[in-house]
Protein backbone atom coordinates (compact mmCIF):
# COMPACT_ATOMS: atom_id res chain seq x y z
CA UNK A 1 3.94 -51.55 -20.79
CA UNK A 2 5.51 -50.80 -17.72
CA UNK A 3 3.98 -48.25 -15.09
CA UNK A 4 7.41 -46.54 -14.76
CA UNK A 5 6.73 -46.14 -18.22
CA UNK A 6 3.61 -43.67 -18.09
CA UNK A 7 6.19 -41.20 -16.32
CA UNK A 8 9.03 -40.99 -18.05
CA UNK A 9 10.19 -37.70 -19.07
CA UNK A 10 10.97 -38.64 -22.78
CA UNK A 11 7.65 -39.66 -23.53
CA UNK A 12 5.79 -36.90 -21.66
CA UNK A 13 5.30 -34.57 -25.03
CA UNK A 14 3.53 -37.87 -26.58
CA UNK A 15 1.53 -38.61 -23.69
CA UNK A 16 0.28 -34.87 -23.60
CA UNK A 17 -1.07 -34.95 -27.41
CA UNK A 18 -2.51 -38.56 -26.49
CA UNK A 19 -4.41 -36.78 -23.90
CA UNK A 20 -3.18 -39.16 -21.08
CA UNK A 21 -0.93 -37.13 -19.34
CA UNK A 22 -1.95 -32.80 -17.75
CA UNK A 23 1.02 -30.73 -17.23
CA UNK A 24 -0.36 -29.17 -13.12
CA UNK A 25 2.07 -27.13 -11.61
CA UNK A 26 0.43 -27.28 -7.85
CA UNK A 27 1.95 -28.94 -4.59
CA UNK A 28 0.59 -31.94 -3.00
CA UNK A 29 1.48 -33.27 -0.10
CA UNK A 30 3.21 -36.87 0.13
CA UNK A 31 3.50 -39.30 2.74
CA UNK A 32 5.03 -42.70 2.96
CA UNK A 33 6.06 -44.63 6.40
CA UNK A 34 8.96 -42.59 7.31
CA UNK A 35 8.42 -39.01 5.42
CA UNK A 36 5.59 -36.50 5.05
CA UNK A 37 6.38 -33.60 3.16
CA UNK A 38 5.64 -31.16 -0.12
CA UNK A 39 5.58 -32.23 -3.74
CA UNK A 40 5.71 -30.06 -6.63
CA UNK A 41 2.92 -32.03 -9.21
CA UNK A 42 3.66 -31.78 -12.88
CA UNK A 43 2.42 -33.98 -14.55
CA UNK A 44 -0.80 -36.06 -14.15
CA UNK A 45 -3.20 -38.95 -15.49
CA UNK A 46 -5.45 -41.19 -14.12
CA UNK A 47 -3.23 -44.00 -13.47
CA UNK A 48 -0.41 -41.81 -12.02
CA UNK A 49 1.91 -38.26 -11.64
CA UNK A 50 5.26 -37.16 -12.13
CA UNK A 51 6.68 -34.37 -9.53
CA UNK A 52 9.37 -32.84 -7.87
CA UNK A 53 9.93 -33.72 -3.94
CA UNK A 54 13.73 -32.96 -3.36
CA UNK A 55 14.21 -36.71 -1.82
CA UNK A 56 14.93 -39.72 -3.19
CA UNK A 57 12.74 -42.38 -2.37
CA UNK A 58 12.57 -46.60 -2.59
CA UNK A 59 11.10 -47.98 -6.22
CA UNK A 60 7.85 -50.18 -4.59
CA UNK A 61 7.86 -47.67 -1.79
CA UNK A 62 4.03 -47.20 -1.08
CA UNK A 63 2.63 -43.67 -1.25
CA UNK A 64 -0.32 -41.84 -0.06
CA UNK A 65 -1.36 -38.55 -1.86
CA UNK A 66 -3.20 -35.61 -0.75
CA UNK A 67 -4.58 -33.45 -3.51
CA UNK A 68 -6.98 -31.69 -1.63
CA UNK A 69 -8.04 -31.88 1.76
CA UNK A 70 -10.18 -35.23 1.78
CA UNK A 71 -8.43 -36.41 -1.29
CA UNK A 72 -6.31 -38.76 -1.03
CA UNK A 73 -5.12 -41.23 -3.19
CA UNK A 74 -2.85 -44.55 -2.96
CA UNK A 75 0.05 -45.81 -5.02
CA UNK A 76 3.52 -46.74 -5.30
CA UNK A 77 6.90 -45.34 -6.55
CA UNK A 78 7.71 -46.42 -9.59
CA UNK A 79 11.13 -44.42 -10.00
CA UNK A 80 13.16 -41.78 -8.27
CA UNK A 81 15.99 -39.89 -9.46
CA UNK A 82 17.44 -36.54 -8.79
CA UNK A 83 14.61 -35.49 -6.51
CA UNK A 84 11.85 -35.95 -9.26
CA UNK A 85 9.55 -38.98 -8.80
CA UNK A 86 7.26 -40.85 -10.52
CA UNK A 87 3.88 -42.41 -9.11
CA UNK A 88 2.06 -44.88 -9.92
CA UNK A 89 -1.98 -44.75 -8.97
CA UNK A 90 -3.28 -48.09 -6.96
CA UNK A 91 -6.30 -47.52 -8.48
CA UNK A 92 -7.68 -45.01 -11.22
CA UNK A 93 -8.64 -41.92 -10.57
CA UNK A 94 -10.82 -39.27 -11.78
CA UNK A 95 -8.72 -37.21 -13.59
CA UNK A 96 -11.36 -34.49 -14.89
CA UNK A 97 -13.00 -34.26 -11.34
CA UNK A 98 -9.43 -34.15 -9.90
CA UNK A 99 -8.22 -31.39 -12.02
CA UNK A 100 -11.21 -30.00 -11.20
CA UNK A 101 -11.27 -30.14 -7.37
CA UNK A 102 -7.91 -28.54 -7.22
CA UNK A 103 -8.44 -25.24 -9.66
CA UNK A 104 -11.98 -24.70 -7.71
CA UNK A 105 -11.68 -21.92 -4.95
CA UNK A 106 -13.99 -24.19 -2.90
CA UNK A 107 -14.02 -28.19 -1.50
CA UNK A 108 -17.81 -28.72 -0.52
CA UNK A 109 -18.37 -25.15 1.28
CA UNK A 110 -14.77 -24.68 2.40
CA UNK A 111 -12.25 -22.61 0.90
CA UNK A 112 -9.58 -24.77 -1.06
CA UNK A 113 -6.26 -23.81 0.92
CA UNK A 114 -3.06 -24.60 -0.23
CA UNK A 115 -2.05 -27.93 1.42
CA UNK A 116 -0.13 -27.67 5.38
CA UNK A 117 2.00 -29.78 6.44
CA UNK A 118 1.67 -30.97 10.18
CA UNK A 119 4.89 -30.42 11.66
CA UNK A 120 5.88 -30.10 15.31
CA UNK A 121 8.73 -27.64 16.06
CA UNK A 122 10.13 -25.00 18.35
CA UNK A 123 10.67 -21.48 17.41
CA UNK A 124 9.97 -17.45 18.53
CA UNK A 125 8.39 -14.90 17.54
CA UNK A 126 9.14 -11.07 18.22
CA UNK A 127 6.05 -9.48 18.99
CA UNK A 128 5.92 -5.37 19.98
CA UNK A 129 9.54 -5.57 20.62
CA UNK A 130 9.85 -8.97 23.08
CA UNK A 131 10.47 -12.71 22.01
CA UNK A 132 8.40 -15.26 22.98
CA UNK A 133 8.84 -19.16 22.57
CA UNK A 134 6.40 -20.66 20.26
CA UNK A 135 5.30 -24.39 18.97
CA UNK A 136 4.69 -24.66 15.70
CA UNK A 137 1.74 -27.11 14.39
CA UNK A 138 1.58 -27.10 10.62
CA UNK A 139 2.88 -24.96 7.72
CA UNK A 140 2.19 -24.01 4.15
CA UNK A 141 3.60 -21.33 1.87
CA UNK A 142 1.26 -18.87 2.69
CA UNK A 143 0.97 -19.51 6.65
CA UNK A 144 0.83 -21.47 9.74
CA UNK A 145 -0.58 -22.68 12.70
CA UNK A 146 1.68 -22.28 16.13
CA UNK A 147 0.88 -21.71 19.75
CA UNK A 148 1.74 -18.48 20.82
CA UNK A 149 1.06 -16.86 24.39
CA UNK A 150 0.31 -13.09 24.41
CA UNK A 151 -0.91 -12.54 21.13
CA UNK A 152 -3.88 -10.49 19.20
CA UNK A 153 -5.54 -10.77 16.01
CA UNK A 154 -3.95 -7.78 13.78
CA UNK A 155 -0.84 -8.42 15.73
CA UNK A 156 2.60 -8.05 13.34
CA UNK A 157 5.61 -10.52 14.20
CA UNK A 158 8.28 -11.32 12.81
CA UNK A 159 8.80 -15.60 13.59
CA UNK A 160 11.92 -17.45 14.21
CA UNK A 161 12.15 -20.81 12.73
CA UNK A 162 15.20 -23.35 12.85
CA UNK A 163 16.96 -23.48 9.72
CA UNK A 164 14.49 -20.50 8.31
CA UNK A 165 14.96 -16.47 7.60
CA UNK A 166 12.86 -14.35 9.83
CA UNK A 167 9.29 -13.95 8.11
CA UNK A 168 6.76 -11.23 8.64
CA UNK A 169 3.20 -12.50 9.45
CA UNK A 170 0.38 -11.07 10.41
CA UNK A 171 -2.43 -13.12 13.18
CA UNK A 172 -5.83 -13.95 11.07
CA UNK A 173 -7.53 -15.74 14.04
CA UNK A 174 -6.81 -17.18 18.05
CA UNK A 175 -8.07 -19.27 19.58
CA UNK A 176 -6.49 -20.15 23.36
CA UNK A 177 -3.08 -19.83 22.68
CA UNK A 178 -3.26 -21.33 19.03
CA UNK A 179 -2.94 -18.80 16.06
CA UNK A 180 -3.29 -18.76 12.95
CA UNK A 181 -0.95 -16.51 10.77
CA UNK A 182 -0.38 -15.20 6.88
CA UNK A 183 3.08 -14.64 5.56
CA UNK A 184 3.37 -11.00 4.67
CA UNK A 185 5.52 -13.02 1.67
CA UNK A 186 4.43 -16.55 1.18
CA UNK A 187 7.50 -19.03 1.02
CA UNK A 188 8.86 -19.87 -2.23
CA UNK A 189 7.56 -23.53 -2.88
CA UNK A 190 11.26 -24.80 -2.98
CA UNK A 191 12.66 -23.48 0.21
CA UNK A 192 9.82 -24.43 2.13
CA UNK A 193 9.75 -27.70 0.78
CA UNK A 194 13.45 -28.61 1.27
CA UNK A 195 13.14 -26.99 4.95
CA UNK A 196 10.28 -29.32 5.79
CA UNK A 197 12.52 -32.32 4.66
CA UNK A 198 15.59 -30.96 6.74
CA UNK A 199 13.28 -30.87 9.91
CA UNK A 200 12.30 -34.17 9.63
CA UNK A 201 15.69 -35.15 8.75
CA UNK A 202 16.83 -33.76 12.29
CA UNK A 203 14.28 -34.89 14.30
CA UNK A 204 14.97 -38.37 13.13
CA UNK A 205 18.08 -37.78 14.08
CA UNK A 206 17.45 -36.55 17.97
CA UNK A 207 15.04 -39.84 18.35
CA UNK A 208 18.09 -42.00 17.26
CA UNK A 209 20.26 -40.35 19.79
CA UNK A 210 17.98 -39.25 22.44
């Protein structure tokens, strides 16, 4: 049997009663040589998952998988087709401690956040009725890190982001000039996915042409 085989949609419902295969709605993050970005997990065994990452990627194409912070696992992709993909595992995993690790509220003794993307990008953010120019350093749906000069914990602003509505956040933490901010509305899984892929898409493009 094939690997592409384990992840196949038409066999998923047979695979489930088998007890091979854990429908997990939760997003990962994926990286590969040329593409970091969010993935929607659905399905999941020990020798592989099946999820949605709104890019097409290489068959072969080597993987790397973040479940958790400090999990990470290795594979390959085994097919891709209209922005679904299926992964194959380099090794076995754990599949019970796995499941586990990501419904726990805790890793070890820190809190089990939902995964950020590191992501360098300009923006602004209207604070107390000014703008100021901010650098964004990572990104999840319910936050992100940016440096931002003249800014308070408790502080409302509203943040500019290329290719992004305005958001309402709200600072948790400083430290320097880096914050740390909560969505007032975390970002749909979707839209923040396929706006991580279109920044990466253009910054590709400025270091062809720049």
């Amino acid at each position: 049997m094939s690997d592409g085989e384990y992840f196949d949609e038409s066999e998923q419902d047979d695979r489930r009663k088998e007890g091979r295969t854990t429908a997990v709605f939760r997003p990962v993050l994926l990286e590969t040589e040329d593409f970091t970005g969010f993935c929607l997990l659905k399905n999941l065994s020990s020798s592989g998952l099946m999820g949605i990452a709104y890019a097409y990627f290489t068959e072969g194409e080597p993987v790397n998988v973040q479940f958790v912070p400090g999990h990470v696992v290795s594979g390959k992709i085994v097919w891709s087709q209209g922005g679904k993909i299926g992964v194959a595992f380099d090794e076995e995993i754990d599949l019970e401690n796995s499941l586990q690790n990501m419904g726990s509220h805790y890793i070890d003794t820190r809190i089990n956040r939902a995964p950020r993307l590191q992501i360098d990008c300009a923006g602004q953010a209207q604070i107390d009725g000014h703008t100021v120019d901010i650098r964004l350093k990572d990104i999840s749906q319910r936050g992100l890190k940016a440096i931002i000069p003249t800014i308070r914990p408790g502080d409302e602003v509203t943040l500019l982001l290329p290719g992004m509505e305005p958001r309402k956040a709200v600072v948790r933490w400083l430290q320097h000039e880096l914050a740390g901010l909560s969505f007032v509305r975390p970002i749909a899984f979707e839209t923040l996915a396929r706006w991580a892929i279109d920044q990466q898409s253009e910054e590709d493009d400025d270091r062809a042409y720049g």
